[in-house]
PDB file of N, CA and C in Angstrom:
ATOM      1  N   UNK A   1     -60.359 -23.005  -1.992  1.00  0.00           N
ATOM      2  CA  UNK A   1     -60.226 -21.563  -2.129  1.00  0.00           C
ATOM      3  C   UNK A   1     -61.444 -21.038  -2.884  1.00  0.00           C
ATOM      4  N   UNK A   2     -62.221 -20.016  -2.478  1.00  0.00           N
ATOM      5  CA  UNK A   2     -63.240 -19.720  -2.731  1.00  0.00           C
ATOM      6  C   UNK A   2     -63.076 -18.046  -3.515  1.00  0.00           C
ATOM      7  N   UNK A   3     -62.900 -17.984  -4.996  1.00  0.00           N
ATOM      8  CA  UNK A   3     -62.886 -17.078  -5.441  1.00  0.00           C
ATOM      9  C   UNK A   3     -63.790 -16.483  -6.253  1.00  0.00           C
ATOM     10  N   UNK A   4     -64.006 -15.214  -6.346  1.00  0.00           N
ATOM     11  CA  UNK A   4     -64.459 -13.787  -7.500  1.00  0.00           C
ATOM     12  C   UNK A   4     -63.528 -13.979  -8.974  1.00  0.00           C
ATOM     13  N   UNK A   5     -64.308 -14.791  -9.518  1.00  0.00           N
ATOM     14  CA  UNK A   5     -62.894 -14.605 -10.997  1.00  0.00           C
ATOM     15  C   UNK A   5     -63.779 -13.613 -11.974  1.00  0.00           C
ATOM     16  N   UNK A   6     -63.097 -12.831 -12.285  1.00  0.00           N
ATOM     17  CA  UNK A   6     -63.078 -12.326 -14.202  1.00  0.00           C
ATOM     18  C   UNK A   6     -62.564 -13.305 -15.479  1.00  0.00           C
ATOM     19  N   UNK A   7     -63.163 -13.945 -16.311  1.00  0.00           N
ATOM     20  CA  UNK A   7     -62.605 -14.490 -17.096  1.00  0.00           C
ATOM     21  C   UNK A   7     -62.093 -13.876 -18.563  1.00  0.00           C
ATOM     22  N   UNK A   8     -61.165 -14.462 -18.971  1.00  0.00           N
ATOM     23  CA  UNK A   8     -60.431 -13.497 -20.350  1.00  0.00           C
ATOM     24  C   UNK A   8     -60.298 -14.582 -21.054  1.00  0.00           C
ATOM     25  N   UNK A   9     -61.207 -15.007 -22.157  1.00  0.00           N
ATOM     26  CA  UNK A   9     -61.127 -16.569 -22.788  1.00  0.00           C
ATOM     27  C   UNK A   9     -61.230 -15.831 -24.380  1.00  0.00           C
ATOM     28  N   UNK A  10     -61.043 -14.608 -24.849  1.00  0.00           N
ATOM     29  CA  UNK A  10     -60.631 -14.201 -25.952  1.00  0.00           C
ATOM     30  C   UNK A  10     -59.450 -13.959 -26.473  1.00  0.00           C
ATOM     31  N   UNK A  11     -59.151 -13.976 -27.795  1.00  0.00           N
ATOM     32  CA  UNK A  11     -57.429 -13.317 -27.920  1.00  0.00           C
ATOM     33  C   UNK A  11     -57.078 -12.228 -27.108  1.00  0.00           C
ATOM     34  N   UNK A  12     -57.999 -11.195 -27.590  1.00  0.00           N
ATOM     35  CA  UNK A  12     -57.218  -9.651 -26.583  1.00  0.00           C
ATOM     36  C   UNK A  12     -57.451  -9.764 -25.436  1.00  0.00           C
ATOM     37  N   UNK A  13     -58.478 -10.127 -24.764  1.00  0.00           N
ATOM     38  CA  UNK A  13     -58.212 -10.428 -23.205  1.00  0.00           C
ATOM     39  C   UNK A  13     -57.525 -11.386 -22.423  1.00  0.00           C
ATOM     40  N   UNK A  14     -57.168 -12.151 -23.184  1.00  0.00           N
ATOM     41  CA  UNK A  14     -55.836 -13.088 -22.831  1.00  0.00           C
ATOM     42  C   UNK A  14     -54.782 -12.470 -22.959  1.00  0.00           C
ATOM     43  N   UNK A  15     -54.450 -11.884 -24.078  1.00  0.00           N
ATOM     44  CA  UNK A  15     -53.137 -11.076 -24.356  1.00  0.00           C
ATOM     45  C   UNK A  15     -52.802  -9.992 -23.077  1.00  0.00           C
ATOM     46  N   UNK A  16     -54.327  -9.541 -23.248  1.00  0.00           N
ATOM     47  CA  UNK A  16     -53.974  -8.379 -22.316  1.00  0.00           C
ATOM     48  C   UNK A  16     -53.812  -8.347 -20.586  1.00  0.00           C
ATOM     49  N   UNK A  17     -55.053  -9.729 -20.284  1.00  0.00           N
ATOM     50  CA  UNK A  17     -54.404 -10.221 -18.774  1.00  0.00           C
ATOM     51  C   UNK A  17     -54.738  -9.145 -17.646  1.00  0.00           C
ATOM     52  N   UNK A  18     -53.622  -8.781 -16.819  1.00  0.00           N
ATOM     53  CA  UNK A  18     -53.692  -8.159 -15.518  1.00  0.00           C
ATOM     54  C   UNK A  18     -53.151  -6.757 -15.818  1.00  0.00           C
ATOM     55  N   UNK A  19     -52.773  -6.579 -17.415  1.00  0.00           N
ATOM     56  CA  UNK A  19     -51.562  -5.171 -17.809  1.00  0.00           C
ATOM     57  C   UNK A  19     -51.701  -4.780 -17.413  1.00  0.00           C
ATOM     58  N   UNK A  20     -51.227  -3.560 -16.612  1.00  0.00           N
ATOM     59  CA  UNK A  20     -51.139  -2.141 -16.294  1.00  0.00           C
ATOM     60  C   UNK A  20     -52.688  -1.906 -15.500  1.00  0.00           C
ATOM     61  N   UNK A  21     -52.639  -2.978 -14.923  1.00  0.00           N
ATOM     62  CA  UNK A  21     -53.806  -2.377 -13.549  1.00  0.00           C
ATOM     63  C   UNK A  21     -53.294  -2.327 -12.301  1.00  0.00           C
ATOM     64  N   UNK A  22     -53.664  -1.449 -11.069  1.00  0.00           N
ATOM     65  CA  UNK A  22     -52.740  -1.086 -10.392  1.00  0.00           C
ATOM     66  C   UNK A  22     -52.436  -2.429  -9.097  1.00  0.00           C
ATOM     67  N   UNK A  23     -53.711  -3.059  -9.067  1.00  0.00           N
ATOM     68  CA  UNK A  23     -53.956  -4.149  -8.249  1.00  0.00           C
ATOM     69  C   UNK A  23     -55.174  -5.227  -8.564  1.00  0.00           C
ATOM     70  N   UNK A  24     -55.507  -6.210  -7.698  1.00  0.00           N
ATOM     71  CA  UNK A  24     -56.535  -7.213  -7.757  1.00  0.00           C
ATOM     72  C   UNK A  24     -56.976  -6.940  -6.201  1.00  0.00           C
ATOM     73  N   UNK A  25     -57.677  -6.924  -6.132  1.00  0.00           N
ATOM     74  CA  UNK A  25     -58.561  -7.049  -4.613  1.00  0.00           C
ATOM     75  C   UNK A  25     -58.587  -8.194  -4.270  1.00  0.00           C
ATOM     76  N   UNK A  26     -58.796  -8.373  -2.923  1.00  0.00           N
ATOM     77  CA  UNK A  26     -58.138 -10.115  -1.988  1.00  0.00           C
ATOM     78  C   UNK A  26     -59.990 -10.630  -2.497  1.00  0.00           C
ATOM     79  N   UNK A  27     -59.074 -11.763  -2.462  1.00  0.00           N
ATOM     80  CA  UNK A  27     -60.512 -12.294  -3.075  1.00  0.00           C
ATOM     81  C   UNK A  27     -60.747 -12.679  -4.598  1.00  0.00           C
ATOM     82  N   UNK A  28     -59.918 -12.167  -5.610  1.00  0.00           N
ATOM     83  CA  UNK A  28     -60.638 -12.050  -6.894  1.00  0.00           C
ATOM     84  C   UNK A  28     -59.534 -12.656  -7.786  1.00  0.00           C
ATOM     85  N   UNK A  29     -60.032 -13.025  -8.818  1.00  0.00           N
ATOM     86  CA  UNK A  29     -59.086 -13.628  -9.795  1.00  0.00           C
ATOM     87  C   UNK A  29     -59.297 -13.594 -11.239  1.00  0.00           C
ATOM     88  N   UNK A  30     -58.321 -13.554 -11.829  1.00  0.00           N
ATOM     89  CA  UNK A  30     -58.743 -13.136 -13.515  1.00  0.00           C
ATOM     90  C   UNK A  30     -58.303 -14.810 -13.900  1.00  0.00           C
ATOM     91  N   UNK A  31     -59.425 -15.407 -14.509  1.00  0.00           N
ATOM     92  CA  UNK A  31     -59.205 -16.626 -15.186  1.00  0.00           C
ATOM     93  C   UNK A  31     -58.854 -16.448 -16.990  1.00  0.00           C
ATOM     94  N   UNK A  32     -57.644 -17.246 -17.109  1.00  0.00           N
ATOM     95  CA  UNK A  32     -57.196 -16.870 -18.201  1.00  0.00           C
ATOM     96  C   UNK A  32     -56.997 -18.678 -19.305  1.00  0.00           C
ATOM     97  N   UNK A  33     -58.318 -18.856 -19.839  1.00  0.00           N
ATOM     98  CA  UNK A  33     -58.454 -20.019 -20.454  1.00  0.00           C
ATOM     99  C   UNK A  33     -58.522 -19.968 -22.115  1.00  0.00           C
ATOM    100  N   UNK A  34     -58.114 -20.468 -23.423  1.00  0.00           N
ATOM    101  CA  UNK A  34     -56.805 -21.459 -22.685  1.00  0.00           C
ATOM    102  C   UNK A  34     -55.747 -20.457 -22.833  1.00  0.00           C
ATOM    103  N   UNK A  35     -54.736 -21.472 -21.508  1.00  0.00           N
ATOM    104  CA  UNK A  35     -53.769 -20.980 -21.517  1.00  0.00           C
ATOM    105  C   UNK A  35     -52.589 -21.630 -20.425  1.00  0.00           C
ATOM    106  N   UNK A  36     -51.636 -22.148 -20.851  1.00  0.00           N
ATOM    107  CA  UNK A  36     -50.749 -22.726 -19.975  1.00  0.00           C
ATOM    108  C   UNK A  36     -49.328 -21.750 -19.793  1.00  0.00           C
ATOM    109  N   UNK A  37     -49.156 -20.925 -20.016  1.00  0.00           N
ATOM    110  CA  UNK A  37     -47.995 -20.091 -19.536  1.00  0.00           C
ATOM    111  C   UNK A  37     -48.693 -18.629 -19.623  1.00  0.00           C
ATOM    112  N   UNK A  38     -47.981 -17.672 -18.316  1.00  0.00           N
ATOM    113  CA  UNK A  38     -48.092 -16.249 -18.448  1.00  0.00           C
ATOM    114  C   UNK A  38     -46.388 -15.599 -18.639  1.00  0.00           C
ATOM    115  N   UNK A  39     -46.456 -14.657 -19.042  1.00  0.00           N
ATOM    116  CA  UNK A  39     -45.280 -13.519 -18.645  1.00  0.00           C
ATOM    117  C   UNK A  39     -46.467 -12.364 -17.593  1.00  0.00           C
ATOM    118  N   UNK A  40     -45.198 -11.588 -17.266  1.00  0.00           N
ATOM    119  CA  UNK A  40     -45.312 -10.505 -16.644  1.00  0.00           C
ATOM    120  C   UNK A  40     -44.780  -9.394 -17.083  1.00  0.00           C
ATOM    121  N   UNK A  41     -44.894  -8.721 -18.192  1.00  0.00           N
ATOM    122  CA  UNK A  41     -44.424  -7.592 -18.800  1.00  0.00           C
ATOM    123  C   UNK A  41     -46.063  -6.583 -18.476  1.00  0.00           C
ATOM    124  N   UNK A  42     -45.609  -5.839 -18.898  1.00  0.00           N
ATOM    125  CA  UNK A  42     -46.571  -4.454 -18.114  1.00  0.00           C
ATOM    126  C   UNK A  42     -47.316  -4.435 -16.918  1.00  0.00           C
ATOM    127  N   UNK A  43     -46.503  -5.266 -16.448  1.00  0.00           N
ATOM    128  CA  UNK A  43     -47.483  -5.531 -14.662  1.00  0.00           C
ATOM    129  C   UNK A  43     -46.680  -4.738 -13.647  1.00  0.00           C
ATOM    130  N   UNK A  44     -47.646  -4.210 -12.757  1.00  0.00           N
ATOM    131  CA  UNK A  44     -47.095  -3.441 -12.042  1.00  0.00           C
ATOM    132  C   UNK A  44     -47.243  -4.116 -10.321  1.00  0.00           C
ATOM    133  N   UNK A  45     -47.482  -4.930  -9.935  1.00  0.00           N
ATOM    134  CA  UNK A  45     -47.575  -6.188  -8.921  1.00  0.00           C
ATOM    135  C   UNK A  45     -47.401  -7.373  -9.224  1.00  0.00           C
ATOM    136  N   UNK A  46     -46.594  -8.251  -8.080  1.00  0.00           N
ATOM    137  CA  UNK A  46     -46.562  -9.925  -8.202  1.00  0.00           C
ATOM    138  C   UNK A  46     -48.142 -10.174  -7.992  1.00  0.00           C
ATOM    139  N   UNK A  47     -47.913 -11.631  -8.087  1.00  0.00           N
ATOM    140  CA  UNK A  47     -49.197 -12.362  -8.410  1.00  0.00           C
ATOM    141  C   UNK A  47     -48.200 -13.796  -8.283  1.00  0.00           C
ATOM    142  N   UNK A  48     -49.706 -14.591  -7.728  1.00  0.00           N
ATOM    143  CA  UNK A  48     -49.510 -16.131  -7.723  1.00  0.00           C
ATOM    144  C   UNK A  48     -50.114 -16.523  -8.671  1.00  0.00           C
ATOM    145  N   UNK A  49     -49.798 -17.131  -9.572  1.00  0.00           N
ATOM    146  CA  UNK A  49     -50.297 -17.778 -10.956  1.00  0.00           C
ATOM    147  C   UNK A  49     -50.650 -19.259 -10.293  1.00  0.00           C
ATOM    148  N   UNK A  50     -52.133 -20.149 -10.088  1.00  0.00           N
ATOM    149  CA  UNK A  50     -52.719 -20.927 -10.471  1.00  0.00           C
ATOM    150  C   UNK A  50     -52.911 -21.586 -11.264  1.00  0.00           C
ATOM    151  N   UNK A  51     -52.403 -23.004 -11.964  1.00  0.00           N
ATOM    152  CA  UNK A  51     -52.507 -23.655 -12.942  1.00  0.00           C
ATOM    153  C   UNK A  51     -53.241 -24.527 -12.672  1.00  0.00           C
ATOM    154  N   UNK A  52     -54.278 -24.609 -13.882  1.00  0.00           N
ATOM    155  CA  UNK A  52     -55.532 -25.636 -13.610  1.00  0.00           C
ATOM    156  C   UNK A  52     -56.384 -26.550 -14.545  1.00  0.00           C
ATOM    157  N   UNK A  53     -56.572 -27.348 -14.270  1.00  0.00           N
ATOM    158  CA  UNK A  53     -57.224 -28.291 -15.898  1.00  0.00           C
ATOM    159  C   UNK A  53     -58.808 -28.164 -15.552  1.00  0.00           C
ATOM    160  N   UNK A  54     -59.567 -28.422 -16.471  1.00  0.00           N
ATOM    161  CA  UNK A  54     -60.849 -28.342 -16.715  1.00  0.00           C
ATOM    162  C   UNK A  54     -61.693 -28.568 -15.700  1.00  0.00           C
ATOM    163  N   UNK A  55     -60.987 -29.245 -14.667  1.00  0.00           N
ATOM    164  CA  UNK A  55     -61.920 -28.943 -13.874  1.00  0.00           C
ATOM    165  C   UNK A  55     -61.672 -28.580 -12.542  1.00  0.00           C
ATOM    166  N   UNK A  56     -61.123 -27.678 -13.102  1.00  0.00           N
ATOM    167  CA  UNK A  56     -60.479 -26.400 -11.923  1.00  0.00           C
ATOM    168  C   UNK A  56     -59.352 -26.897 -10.968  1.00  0.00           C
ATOM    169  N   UNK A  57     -58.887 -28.154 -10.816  1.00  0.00           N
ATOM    170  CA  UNK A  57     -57.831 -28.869 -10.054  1.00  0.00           C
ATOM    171  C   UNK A  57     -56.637 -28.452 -10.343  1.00  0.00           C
ATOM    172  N   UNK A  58     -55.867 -27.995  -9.215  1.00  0.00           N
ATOM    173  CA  UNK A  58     -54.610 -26.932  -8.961  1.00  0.00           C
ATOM    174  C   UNK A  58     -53.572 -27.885  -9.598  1.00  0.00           C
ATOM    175  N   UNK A  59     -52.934 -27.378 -10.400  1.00  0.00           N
ATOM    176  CA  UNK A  59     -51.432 -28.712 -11.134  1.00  0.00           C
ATOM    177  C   UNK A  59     -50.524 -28.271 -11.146  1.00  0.00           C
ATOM    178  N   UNK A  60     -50.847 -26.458 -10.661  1.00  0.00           N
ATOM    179  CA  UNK A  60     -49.348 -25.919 -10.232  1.00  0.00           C
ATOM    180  C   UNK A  60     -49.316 -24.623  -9.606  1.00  0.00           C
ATOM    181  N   UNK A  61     -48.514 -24.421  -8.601  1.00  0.00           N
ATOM    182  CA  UNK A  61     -48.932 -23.161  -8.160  1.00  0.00           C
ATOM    183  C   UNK A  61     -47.828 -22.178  -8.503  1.00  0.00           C
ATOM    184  N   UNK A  62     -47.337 -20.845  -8.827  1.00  0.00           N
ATOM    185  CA  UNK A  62     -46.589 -20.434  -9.198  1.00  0.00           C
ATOM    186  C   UNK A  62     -46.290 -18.833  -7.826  1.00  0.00           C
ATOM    187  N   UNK A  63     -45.973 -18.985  -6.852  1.00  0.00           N
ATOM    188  CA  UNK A  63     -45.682 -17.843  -5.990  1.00  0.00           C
ATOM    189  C   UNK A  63     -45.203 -16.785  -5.884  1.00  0.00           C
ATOM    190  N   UNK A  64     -46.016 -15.872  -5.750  1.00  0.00           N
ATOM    191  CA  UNK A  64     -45.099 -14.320  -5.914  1.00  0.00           C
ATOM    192  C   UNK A  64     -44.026 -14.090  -7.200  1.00  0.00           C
ATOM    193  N   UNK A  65     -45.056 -14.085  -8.500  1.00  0.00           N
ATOM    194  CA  UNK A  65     -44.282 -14.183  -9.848  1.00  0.00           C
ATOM    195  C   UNK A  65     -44.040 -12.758  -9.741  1.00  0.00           C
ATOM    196  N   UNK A  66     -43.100 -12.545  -9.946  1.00  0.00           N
ATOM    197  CA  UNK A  66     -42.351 -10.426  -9.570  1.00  0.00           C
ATOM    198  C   UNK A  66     -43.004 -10.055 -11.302  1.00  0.00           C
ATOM    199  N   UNK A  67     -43.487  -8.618 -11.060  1.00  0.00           N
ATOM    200  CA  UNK A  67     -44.130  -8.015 -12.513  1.00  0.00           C
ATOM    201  C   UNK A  67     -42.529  -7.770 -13.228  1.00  0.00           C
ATOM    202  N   UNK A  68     -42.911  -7.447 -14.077  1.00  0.00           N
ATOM    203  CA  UNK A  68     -41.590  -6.902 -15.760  1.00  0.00           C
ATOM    204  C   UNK A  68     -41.069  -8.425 -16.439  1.00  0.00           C
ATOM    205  N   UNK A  69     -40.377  -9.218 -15.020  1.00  0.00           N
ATOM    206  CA  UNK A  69     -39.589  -9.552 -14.940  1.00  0.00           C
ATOM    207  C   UNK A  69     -39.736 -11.782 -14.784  1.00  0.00           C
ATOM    208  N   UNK A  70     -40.917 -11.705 -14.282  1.00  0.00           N
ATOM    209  CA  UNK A  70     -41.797 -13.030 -14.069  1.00  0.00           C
ATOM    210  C   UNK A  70     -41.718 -13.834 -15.652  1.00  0.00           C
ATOM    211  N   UNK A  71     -41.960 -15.308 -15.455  1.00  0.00           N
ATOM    212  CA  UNK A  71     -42.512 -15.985 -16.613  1.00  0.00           C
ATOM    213  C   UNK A  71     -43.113 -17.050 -15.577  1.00  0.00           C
ATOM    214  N   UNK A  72     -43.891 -17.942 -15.694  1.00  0.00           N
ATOM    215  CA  UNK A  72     -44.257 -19.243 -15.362  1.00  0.00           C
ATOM    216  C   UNK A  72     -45.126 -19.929 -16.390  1.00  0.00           C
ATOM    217  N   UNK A  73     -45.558 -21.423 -15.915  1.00  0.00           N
ATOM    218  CA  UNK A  73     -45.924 -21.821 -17.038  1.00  0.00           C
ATOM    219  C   UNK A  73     -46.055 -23.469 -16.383  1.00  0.00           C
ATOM    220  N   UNK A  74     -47.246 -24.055 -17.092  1.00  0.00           N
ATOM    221  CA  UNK A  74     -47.870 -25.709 -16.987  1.00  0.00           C
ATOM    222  C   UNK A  74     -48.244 -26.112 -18.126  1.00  0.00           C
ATOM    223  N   UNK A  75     -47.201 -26.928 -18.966  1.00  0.00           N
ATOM    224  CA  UNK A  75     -47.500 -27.691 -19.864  1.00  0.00           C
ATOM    225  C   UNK A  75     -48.694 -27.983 -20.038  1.00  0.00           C
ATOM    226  N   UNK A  76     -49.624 -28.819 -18.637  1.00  0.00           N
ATOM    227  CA  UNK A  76     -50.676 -29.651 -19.472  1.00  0.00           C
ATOM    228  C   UNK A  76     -51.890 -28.711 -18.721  1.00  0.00           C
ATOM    229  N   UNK A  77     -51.398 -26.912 -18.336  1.00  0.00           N
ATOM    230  CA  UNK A  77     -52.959 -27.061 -17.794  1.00  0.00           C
ATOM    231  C   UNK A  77     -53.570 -26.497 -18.854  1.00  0.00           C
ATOM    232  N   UNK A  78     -54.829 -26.512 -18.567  1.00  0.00           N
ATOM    233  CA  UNK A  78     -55.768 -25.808 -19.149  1.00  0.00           C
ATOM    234  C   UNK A  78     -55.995 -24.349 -19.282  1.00  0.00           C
ATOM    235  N   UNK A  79     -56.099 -24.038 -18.177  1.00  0.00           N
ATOM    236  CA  UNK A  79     -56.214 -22.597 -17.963  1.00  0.00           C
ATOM    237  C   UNK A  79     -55.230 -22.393 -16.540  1.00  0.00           C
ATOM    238  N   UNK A  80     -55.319 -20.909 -16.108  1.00  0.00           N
ATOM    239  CA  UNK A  80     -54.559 -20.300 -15.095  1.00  0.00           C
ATOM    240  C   UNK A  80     -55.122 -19.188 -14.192  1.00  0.00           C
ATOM    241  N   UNK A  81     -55.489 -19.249 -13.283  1.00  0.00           N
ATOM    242  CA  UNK A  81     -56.146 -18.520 -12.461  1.00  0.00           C
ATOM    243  C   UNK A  81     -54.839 -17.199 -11.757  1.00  0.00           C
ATOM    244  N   UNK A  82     -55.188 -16.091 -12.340  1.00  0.00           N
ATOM    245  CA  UNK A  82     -53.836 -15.152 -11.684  1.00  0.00           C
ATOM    246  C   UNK A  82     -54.897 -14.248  -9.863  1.00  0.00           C
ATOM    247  N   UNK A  83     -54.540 -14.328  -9.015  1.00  0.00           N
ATOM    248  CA  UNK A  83     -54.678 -13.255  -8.232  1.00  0.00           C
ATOM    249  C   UNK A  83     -53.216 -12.698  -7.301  1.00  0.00           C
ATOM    250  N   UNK A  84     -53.815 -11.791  -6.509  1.00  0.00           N
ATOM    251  CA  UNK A  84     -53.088 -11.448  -6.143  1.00  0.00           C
ATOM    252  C   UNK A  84     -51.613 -11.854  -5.176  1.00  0.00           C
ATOM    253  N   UNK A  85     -50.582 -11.456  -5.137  1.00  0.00           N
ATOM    254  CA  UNK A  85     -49.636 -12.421  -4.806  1.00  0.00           C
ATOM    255  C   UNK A  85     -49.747 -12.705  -2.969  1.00  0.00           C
ATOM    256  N   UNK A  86     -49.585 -13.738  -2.696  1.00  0.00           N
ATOM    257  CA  UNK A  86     -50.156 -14.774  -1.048  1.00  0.00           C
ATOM    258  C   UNK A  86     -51.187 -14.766  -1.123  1.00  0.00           C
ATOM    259  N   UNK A  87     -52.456 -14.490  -2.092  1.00  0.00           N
ATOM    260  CA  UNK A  87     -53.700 -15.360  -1.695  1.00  0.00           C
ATOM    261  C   UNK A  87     -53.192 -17.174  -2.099  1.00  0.00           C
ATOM    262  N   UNK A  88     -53.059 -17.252  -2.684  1.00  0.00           N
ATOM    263  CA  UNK A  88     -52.566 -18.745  -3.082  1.00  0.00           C
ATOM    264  C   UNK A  88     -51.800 -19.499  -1.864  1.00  0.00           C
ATOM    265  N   UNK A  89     -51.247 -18.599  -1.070  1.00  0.00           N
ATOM    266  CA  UNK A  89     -50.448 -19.273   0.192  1.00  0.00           C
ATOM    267  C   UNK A  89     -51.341 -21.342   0.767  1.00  0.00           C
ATOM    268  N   UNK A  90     -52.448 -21.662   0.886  1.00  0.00           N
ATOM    269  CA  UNK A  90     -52.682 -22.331   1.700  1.00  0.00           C
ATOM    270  C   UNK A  90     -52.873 -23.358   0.122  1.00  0.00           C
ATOM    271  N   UNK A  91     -52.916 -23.137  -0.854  1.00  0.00           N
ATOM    272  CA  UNK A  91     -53.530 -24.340  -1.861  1.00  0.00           C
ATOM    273  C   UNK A  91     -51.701 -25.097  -2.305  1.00  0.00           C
ATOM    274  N   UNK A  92     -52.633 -26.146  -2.777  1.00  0.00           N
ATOM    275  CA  UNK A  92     -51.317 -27.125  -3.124  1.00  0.00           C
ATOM    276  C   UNK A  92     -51.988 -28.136  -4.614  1.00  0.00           C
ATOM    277  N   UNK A  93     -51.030 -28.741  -4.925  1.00  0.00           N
ATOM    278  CA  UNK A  93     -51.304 -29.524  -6.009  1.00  0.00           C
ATOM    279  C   UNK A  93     -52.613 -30.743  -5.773  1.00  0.00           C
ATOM    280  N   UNK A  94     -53.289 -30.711  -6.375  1.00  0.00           N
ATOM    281  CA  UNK A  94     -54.616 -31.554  -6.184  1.00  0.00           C
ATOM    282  C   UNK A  94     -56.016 -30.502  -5.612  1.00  0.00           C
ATOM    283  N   UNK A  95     -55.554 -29.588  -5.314  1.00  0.00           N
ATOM    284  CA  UNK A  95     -56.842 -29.191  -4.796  1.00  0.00           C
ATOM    285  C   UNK A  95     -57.706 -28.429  -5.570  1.00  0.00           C
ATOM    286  N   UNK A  96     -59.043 -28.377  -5.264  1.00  0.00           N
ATOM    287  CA  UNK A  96     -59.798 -27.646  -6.424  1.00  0.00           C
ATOM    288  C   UNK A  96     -60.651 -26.416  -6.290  1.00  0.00           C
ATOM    289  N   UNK A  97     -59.866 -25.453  -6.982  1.00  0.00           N
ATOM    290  CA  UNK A  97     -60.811 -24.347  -6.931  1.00  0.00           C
ATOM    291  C   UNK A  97     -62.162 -23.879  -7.007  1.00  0.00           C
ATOM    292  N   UNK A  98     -62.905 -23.537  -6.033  1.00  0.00           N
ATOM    293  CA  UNK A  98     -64.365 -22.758  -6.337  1.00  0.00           C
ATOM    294  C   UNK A  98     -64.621 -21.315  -6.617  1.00  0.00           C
ATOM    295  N   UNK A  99     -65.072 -21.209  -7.735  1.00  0.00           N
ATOM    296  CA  UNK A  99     -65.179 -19.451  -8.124  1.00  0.00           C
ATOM    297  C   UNK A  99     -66.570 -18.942  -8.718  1.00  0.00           C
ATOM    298  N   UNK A 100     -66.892 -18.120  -8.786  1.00  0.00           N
ATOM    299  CA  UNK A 100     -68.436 -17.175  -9.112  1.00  0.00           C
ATOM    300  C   UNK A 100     -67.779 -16.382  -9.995  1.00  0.00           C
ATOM    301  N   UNK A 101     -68.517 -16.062 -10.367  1.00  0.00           N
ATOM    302  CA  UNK A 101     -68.205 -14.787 -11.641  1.00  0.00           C
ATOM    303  C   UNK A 101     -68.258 -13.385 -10.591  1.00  0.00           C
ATOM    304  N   UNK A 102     -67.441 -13.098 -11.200  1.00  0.00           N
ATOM    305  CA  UNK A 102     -67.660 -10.792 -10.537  1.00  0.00           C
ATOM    306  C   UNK A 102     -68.501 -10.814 -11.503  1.00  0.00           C
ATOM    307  N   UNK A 103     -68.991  -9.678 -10.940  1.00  0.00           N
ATOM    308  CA  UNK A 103     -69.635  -8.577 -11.513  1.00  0.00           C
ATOM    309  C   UNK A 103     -68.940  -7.378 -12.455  1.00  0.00           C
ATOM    310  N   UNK A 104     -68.664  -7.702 -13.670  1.00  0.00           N
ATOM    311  CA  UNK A 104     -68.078  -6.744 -14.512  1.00  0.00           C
ATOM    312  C   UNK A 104     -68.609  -6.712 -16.071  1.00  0.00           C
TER     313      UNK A 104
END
């Protein structure tokens, strides 16, 4: 899977995540390192949550996590790649993500 990530590897941009934005564009992903569990409180779209260890290898995929109301979560990953919910449809456990930085 070949993605556009934003990364959020600070306290407040971890905290703050995907909040209250209205969408993610196909294609793009907010990398959220470290970090092995999300909620979904102030989200206003599902999302497939990506769980991934250091070197980007998928250890869990989390499908169409519903906003308010979502939790998921991987003990041993590292970080978590969130986009939008069914881009994740074709990846599975073992496989490894490729991503570029956006432009932001």
């Amino acid at each position: 899977m070949q993605l556009q990530i934003e990364t959020a590897d600070t306290f407040f941009a971890r905290f703050r995540g995907l909040m209250l934005r209205k969408r993610l564009p196909a294609g793009h992903g907010l990398l959220i390192a470290p970090c092995n569990s999300i909620h979904m409180c102030f989200m206003r779209f599902a999302i497939d949550a990506i769980f991934i260890d250091k070197d980007y290898r998928v250890l869990k995929v989390a499908r169409n996590v519903k906003p308010w109301i979502g939790l998921a979560w991987c003990w041993k990953a590292w970080g978590v790649v969130e986009v939008s919910a069914g881009e994740a449809r074709n990846l599975q456990v073992g496989d490894k993500l490729h991503a570029t930085r956006a432009n932001h």
